[in-house]
N, C-alpha and C. Protein backbone atom coordinates (compact mmCIF):
# COMPACT_ATOMS: atom_id res chain seq x y z
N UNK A 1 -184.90 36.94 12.91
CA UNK A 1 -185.08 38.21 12.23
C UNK A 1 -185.36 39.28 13.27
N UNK A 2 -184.66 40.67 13.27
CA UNK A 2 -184.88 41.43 14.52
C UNK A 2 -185.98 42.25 13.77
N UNK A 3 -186.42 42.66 14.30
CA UNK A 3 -187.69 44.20 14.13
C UNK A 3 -187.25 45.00 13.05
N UNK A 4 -185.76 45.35 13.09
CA UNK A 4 -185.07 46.20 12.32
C UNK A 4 -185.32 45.31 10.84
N UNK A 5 -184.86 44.37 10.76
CA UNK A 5 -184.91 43.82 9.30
C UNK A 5 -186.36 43.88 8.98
N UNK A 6 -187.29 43.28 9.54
CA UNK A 6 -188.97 43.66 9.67
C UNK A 6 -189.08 44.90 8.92
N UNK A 7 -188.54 45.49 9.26
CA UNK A 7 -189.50 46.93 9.25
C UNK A 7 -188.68 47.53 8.24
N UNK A 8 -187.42 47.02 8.02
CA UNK A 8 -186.53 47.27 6.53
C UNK A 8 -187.79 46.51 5.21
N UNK A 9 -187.84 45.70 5.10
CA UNK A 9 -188.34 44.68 3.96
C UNK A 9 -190.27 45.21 4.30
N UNK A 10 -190.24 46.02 4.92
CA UNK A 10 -191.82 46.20 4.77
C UNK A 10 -192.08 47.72 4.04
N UNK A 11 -190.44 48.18 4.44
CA UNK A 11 -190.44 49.87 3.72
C UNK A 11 -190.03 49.41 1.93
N UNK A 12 -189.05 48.53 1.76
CA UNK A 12 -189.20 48.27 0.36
C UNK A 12 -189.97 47.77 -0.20
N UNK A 13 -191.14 46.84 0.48
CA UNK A 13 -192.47 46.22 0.21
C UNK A 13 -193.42 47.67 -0.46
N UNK A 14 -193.58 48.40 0.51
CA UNK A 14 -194.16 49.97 0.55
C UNK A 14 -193.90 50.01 -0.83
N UNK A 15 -192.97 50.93 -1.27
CA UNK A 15 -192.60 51.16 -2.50
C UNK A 15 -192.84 50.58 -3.74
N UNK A 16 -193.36 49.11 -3.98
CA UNK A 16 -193.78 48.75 -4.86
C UNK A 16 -193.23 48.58 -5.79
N UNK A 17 -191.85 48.45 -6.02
CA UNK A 17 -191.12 48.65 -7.01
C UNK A 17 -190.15 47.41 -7.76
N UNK A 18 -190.59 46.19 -6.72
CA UNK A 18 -190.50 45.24 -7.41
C UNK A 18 -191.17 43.95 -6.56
N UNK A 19 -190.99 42.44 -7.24
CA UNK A 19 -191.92 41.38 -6.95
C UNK A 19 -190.83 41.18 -5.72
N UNK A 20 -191.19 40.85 -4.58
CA UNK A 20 -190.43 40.72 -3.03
C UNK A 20 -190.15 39.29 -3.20
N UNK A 21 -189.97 38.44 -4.43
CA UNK A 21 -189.36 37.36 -4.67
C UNK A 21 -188.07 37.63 -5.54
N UNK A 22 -187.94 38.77 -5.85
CA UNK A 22 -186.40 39.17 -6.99
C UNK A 22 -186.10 39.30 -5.65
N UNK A 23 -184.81 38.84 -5.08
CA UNK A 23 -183.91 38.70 -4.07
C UNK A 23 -182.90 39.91 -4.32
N UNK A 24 -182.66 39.55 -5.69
CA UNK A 24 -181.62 40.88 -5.67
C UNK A 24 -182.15 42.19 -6.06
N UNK A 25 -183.08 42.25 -6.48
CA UNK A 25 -183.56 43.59 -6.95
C UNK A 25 -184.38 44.34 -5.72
N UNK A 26 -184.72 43.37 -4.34
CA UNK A 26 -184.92 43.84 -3.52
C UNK A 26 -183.44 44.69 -2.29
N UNK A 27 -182.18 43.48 -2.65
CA UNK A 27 -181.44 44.08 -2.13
C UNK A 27 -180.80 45.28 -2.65
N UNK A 28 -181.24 45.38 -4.26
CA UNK A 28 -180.66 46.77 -4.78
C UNK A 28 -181.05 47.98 -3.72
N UNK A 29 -182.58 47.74 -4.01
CA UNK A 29 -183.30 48.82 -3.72
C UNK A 29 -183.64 49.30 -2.23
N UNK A 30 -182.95 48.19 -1.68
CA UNK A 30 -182.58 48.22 0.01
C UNK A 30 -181.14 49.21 0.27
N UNK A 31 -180.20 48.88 -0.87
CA UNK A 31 -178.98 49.60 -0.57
C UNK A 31 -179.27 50.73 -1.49
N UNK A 32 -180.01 51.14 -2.31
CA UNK A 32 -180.24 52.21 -2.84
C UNK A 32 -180.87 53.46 -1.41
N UNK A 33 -181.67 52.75 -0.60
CA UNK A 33 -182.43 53.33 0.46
C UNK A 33 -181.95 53.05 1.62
N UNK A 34 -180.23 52.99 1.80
CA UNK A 34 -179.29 53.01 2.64
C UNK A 34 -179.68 52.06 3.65
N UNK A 35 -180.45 50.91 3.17
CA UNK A 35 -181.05 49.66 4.46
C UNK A 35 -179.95 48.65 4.26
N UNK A 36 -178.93 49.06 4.95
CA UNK A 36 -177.55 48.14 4.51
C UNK A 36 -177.68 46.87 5.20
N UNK A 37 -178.82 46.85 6.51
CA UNK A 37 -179.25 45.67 7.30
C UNK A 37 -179.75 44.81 6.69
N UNK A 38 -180.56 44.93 6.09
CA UNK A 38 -181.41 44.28 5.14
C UNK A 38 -180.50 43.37 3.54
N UNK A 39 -179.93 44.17 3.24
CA UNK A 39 -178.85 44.12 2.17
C UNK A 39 -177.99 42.27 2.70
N UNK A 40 -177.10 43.04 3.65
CA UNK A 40 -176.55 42.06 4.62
C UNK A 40 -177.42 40.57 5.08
N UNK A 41 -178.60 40.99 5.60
CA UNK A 41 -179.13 40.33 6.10
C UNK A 41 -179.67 38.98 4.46
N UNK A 42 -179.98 39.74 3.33
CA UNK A 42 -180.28 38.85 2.69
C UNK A 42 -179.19 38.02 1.86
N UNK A 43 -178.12 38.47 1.85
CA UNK A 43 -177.10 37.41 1.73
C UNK A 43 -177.28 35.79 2.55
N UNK A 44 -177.13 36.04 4.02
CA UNK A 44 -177.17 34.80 4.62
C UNK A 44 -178.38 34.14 4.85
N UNK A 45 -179.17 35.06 4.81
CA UNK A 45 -180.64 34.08 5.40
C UNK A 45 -182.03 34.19 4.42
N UNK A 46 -181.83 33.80 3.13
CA UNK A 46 -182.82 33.90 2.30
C UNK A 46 -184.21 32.82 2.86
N UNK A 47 -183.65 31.78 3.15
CA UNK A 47 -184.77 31.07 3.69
C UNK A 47 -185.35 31.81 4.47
N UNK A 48 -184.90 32.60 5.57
CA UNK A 48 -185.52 32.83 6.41
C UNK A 48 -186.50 33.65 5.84
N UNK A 49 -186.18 34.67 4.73
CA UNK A 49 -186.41 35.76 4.37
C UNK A 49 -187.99 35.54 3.31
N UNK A 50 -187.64 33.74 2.81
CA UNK A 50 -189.14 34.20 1.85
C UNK A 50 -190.03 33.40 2.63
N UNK A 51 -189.57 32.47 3.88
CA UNK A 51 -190.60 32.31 4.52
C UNK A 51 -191.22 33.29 5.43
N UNK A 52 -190.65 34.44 5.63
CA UNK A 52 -191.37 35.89 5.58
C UNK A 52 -192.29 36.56 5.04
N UNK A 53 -191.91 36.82 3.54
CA UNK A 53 -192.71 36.73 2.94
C UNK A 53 -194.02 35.85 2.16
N UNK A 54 -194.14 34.72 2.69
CA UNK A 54 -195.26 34.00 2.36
C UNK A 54 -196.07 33.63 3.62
N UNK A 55 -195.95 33.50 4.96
CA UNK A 55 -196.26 33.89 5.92
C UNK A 55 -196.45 34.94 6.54
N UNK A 56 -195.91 35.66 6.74
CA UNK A 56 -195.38 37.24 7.47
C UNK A 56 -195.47 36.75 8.88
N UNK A 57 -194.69 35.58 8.96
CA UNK A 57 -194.20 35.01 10.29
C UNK A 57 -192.63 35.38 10.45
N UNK A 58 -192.12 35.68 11.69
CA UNK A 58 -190.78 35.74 11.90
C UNK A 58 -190.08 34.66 12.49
């Protein structure tokens, strides 16, 4: 995970606007907020992505 995706999924975290376990409703609201990295990024690497979020290990 680079810094960039980090710091993508911590600005839609910010916002509050949904549970950071809806996968897709996070990538909506990632491509709603032009984080097309993030978007991308959660297609291929979901594992990586909620052991992120339950850790906040990279």
């Amino acid at each position: 995970m680079t810094d960039t995706i980090r710091d993508q999924i911590l600005t839609v975290r910010d916002t509050g606007l949904t549970n950071m376990f809806d996968i897709r409703m996070v990538q909506r609201i990632a491509f709603d907020m032009d984080l097309y990295e993030l978007v991308d990024y959660l297609e291929d690497s979901r594992a990586e992505y909620v052991h992120f979020i339950l850790t906040g290990e990279t």
